[in-house]
C-alpha atoms as a PDB file:
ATOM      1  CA  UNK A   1     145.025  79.421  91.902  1.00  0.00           C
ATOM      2  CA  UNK A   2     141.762  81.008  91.438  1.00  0.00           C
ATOM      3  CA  UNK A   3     140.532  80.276  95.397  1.00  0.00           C
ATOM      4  CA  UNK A   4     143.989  81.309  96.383  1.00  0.00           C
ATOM      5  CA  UNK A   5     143.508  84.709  94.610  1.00  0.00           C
ATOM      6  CA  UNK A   6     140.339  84.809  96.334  1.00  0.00           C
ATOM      7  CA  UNK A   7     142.103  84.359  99.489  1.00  0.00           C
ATOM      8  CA  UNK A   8     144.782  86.667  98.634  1.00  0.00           C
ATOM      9  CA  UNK A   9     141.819  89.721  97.767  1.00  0.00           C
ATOM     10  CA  UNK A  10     140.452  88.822 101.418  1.00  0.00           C
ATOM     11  CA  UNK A  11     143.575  89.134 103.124  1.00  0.00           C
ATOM     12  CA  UNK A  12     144.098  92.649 101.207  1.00  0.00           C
ATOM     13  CA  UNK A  13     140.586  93.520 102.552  1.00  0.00           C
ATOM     14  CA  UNK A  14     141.707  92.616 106.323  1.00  0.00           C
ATOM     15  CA  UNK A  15     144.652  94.524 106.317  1.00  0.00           C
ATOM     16  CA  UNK A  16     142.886  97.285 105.020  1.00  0.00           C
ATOM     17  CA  UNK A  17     140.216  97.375 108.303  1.00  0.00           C
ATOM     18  CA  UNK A  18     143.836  96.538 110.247  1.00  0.00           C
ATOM     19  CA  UNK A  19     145.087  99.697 108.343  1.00  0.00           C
ATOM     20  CA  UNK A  20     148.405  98.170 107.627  1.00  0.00           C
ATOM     21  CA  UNK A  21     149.138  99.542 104.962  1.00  0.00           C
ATOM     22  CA  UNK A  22     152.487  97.429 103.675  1.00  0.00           C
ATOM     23  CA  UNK A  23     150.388  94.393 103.823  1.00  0.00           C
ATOM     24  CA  UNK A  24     147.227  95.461 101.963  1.00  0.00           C
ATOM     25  CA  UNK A  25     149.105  96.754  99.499  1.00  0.00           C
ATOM     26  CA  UNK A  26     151.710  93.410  99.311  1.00  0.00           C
ATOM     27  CA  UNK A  27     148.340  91.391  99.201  1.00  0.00           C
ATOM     28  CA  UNK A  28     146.290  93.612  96.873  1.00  0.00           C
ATOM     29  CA  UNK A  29     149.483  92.673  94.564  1.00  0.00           C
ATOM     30  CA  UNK A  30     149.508  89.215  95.119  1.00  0.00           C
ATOM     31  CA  UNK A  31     145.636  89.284  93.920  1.00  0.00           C
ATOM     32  CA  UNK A  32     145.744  90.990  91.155  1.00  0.00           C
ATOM     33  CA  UNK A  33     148.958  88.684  89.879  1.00  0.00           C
ATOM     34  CA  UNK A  34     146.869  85.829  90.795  1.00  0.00           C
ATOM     35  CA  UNK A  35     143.596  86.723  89.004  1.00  0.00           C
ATOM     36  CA  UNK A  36     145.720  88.262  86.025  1.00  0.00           C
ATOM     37  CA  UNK A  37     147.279  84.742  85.789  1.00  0.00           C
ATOM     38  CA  UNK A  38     143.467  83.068  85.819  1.00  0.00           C
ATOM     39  CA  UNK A  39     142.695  85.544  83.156  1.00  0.00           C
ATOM     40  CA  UNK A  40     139.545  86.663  85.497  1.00  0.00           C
ATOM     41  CA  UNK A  41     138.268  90.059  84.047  1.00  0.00           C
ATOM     42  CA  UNK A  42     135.674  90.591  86.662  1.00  0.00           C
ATOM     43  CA  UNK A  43     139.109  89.772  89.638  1.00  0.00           C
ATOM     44  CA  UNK A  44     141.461  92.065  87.420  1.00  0.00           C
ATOM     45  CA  UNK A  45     138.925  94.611  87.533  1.00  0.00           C
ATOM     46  CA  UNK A  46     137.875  94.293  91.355  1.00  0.00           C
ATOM     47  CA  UNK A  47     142.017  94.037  92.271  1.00  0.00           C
ATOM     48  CA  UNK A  48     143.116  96.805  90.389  1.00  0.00           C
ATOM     49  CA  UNK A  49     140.427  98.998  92.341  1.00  0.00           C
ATOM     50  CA  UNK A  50     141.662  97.607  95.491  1.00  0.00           C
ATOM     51  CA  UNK A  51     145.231  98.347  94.506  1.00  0.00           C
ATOM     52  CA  UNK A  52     144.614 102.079  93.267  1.00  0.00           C
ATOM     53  CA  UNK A  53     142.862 102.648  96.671  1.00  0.00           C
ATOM     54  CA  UNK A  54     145.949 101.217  98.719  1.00  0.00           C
ATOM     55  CA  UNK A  55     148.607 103.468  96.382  1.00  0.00           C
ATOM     56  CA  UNK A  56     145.699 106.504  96.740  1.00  0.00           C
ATOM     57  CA  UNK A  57     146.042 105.379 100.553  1.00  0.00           C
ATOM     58  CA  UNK A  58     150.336 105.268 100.674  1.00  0.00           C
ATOM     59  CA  UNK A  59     150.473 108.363  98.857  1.00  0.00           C
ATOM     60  CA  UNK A  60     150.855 107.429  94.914  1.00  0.00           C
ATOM     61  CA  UNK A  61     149.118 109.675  93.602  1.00  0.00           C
ATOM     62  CA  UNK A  62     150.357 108.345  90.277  1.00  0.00           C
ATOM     63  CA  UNK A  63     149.977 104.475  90.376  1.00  0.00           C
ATOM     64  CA  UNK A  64     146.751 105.145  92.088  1.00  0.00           C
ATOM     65  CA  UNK A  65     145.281 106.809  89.207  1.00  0.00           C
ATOM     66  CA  UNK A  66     146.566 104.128  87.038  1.00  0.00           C
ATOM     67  CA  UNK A  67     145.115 101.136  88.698  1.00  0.00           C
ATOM     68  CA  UNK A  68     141.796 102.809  89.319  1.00  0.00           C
ATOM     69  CA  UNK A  69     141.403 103.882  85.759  1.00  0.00           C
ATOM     70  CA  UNK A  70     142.076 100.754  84.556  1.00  0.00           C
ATOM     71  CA  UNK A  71     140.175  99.199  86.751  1.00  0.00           C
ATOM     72  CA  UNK A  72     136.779 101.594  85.708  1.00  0.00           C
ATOM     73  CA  UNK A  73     137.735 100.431  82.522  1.00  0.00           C
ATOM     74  CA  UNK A  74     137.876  97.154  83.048  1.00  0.00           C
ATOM     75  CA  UNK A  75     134.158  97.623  84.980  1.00  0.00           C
ATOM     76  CA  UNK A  76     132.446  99.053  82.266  1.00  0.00           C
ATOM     77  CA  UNK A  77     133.329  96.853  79.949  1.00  0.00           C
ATOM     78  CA  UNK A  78     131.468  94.139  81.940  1.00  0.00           C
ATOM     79  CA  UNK A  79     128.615  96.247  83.269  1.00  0.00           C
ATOM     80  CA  UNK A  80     129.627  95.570  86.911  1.00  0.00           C
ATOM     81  CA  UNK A  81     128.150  98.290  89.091  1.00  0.00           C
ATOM     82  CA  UNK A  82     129.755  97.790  92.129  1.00  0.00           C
ATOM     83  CA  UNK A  83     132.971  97.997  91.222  1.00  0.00           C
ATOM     84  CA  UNK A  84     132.355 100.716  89.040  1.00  0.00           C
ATOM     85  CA  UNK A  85     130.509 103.053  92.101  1.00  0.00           C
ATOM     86  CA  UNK A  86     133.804 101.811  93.779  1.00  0.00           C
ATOM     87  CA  UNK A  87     135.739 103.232  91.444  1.00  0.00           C
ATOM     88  CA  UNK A  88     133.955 106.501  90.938  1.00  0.00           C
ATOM     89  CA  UNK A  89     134.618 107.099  95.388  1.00  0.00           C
ATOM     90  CA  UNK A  90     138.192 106.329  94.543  1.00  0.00           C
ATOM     91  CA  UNK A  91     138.308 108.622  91.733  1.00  0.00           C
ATOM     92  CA  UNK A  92     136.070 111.225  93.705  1.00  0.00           C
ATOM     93  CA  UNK A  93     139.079 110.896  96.449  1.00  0.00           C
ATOM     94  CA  UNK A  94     141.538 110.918  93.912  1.00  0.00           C
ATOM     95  CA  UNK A  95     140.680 114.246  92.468  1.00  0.00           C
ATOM     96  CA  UNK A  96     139.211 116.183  96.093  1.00  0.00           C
ATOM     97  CA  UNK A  97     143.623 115.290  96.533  1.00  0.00           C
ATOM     98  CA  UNK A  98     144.478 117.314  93.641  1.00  0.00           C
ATOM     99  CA  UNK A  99     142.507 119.906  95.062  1.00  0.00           C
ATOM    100  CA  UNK A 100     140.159 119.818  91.871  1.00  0.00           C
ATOM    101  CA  UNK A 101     136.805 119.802  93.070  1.00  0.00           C
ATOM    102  CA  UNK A 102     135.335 119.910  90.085  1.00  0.00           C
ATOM    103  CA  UNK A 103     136.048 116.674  88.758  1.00  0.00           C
ATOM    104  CA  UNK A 104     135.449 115.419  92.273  1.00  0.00           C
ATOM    105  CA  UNK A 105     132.195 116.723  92.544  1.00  0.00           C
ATOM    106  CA  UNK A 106     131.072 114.833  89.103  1.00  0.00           C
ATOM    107  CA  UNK A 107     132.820 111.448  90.207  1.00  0.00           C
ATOM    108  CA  UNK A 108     130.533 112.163  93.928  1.00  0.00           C
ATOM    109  CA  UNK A 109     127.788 112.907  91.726  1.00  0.00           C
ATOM    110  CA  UNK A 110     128.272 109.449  89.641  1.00  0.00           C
ATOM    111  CA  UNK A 111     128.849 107.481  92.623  1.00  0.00           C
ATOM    112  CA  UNK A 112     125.894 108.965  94.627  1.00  0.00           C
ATOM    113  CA  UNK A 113     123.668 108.750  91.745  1.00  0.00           C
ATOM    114  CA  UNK A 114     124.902 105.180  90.930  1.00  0.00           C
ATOM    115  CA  UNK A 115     124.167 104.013  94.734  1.00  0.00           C
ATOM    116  CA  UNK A 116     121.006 105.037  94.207  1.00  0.00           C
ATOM    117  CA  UNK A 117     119.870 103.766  91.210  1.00  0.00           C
ATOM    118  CA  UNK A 118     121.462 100.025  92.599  1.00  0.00           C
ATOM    119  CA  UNK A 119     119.439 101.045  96.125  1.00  0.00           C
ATOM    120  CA  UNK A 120     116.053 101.922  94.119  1.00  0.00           C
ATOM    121  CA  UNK A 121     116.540  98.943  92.003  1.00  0.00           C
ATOM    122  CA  UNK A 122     116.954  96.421  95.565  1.00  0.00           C
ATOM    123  CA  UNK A 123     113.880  98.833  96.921  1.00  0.00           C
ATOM    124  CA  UNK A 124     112.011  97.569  93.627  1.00  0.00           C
ATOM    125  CA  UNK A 125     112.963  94.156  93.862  1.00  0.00           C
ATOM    126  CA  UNK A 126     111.909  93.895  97.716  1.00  0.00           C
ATOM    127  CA  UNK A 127     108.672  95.491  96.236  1.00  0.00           C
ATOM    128  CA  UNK A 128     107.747  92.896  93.840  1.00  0.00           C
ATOM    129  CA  UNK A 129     108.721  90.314  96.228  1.00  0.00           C
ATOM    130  CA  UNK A 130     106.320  91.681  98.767  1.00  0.00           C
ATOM    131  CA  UNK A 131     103.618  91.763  96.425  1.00  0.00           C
ATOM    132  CA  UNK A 132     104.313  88.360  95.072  1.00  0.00           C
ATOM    133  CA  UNK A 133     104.349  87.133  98.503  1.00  0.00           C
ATOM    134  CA  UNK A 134     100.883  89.182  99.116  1.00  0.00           C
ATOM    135  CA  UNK A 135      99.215  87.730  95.711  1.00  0.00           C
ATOM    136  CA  UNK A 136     100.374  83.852  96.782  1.00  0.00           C
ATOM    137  CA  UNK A 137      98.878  84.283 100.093  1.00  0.00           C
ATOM    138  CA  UNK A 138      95.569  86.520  98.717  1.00  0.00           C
ATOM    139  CA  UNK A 139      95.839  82.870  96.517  1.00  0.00           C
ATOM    140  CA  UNK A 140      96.035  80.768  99.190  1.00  0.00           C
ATOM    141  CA  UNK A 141      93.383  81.992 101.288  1.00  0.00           C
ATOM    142  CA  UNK A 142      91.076  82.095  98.734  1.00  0.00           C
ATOM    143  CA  UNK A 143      92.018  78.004  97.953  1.00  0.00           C
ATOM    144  CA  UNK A 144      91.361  77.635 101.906  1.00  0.00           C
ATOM    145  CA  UNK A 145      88.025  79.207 101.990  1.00  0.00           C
ATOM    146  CA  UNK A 146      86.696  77.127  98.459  1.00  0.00           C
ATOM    147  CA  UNK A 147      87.973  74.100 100.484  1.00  0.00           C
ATOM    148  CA  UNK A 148      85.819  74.971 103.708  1.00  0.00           C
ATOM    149  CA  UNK A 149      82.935  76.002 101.683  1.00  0.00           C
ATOM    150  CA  UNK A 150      83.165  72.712  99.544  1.00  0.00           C
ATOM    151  CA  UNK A 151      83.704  70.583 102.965  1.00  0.00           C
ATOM    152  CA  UNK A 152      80.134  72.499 104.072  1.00  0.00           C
ATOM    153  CA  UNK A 153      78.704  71.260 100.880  1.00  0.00           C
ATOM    154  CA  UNK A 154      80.052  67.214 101.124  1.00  0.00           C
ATOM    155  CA  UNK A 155      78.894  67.877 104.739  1.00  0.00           C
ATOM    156  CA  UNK A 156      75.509  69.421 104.273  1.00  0.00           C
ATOM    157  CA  UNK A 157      74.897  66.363 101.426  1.00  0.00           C
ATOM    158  CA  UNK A 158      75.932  63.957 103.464  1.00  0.00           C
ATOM    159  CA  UNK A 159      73.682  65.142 106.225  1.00  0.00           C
ATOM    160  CA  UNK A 160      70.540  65.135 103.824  1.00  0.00           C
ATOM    161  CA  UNK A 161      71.340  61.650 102.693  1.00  0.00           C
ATOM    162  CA  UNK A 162      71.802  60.262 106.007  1.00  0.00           C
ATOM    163  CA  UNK A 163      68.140  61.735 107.148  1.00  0.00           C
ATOM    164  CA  UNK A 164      67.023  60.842 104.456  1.00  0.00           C
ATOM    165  CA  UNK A 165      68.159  56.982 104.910  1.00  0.00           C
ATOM    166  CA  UNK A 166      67.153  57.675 108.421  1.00  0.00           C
ATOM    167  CA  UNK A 167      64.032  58.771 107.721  1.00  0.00           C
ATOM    168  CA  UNK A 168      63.443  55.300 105.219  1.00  0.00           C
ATOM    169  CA  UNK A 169      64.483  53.107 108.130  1.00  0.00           C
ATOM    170  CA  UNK A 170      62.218  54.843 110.272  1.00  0.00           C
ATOM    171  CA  UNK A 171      59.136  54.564 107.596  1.00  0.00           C
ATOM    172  CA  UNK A 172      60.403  50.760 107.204  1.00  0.00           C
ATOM    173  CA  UNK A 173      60.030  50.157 110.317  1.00  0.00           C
ATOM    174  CA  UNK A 174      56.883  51.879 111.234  1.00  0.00           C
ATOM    175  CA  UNK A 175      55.268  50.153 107.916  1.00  0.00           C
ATOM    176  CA  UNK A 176      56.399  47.004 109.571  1.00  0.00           C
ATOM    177  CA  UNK A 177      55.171  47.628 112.920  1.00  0.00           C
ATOM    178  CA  UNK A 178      52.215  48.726 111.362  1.00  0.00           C
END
């Protein structure tokens, strides 16, 4: 039940893009039954935005407001931000239809400022990523170039050894000559 609400929330998205509007309403119905049933906050939530934007959509003024308040609610309580900023563009739309601009300016306000604070948080986290990613290779270089310099060493050693065995063969073998 819980992939078929799934299912049921993607199928209210397609008909959405299709814009038929019976069906993404019908399906945004079927979702939230489904994820009601499952007892999924974080689906309730999420469905009753998508329903309050297809009644906003048809026309209901009233059952629009309803599901998108509830579903704000619903939002906040769990601290999810995108479906809150959803909400708060539904809510902007909501109120720019009751010709109160006010309110609609705040809720564009909220939602702008929201989108920004998620798009400076992803510009932060990209940030520290990138300087990870600098540090481990500023890391790994610098392991590379003590490996060279140690290889020089083991080489440079080996070379003095092997002149001077060279050089003890040599004297051997002129003492013996000799």
């Amino acid at each position: 039940k819980l992939h078929l609400g799934y299912m049921y929330g993607i199928m209210a998205d397609l008909y959405e893009a299709l814009g038929n509007k019976p069906k993404w309403l019908e399906y945004s119905q079927k979702a939230l039954a489904l994820a009601q049933e499952n007892q999924d906050e974080l689906s309730i939530a999420q469905n009753q935005g998508k329903l309050g934007r297809a009644f906003l959509e048809n026309g209901d003024l009233a059952k629009a407001k309803q599901y998108i308040d509830a579903s704000l609610l619903g939002a906040e309580k769990m601290q999810h931000k995108s479906t809150i900023l959803t909400n708060y563009a539904n809510l902007r739309d909501w109120y720019l239809l009751q010709q109160n601009f006010g309110a609609a300016r705040r809720y564009d306000e909220l939602y702008t400022s929201g989108v920004d604070s998620v798009f400076n948080a992803n510009m932060a986290e990209k940030v520290a990523d990138s300087q990870t990613k600098y540090e481990t290779e500023k890391k790994e270089a610098e392991i590379a170039r003590q490996r060279l310099s140690l290889l020089n060493q083991r080489l440079w050693i080996l070379g003095l050894v092997g002149g001077l065995v060279a050089i003890l063969v040599l004297s051997y073998m002129f003492y013996n000559r000799y």
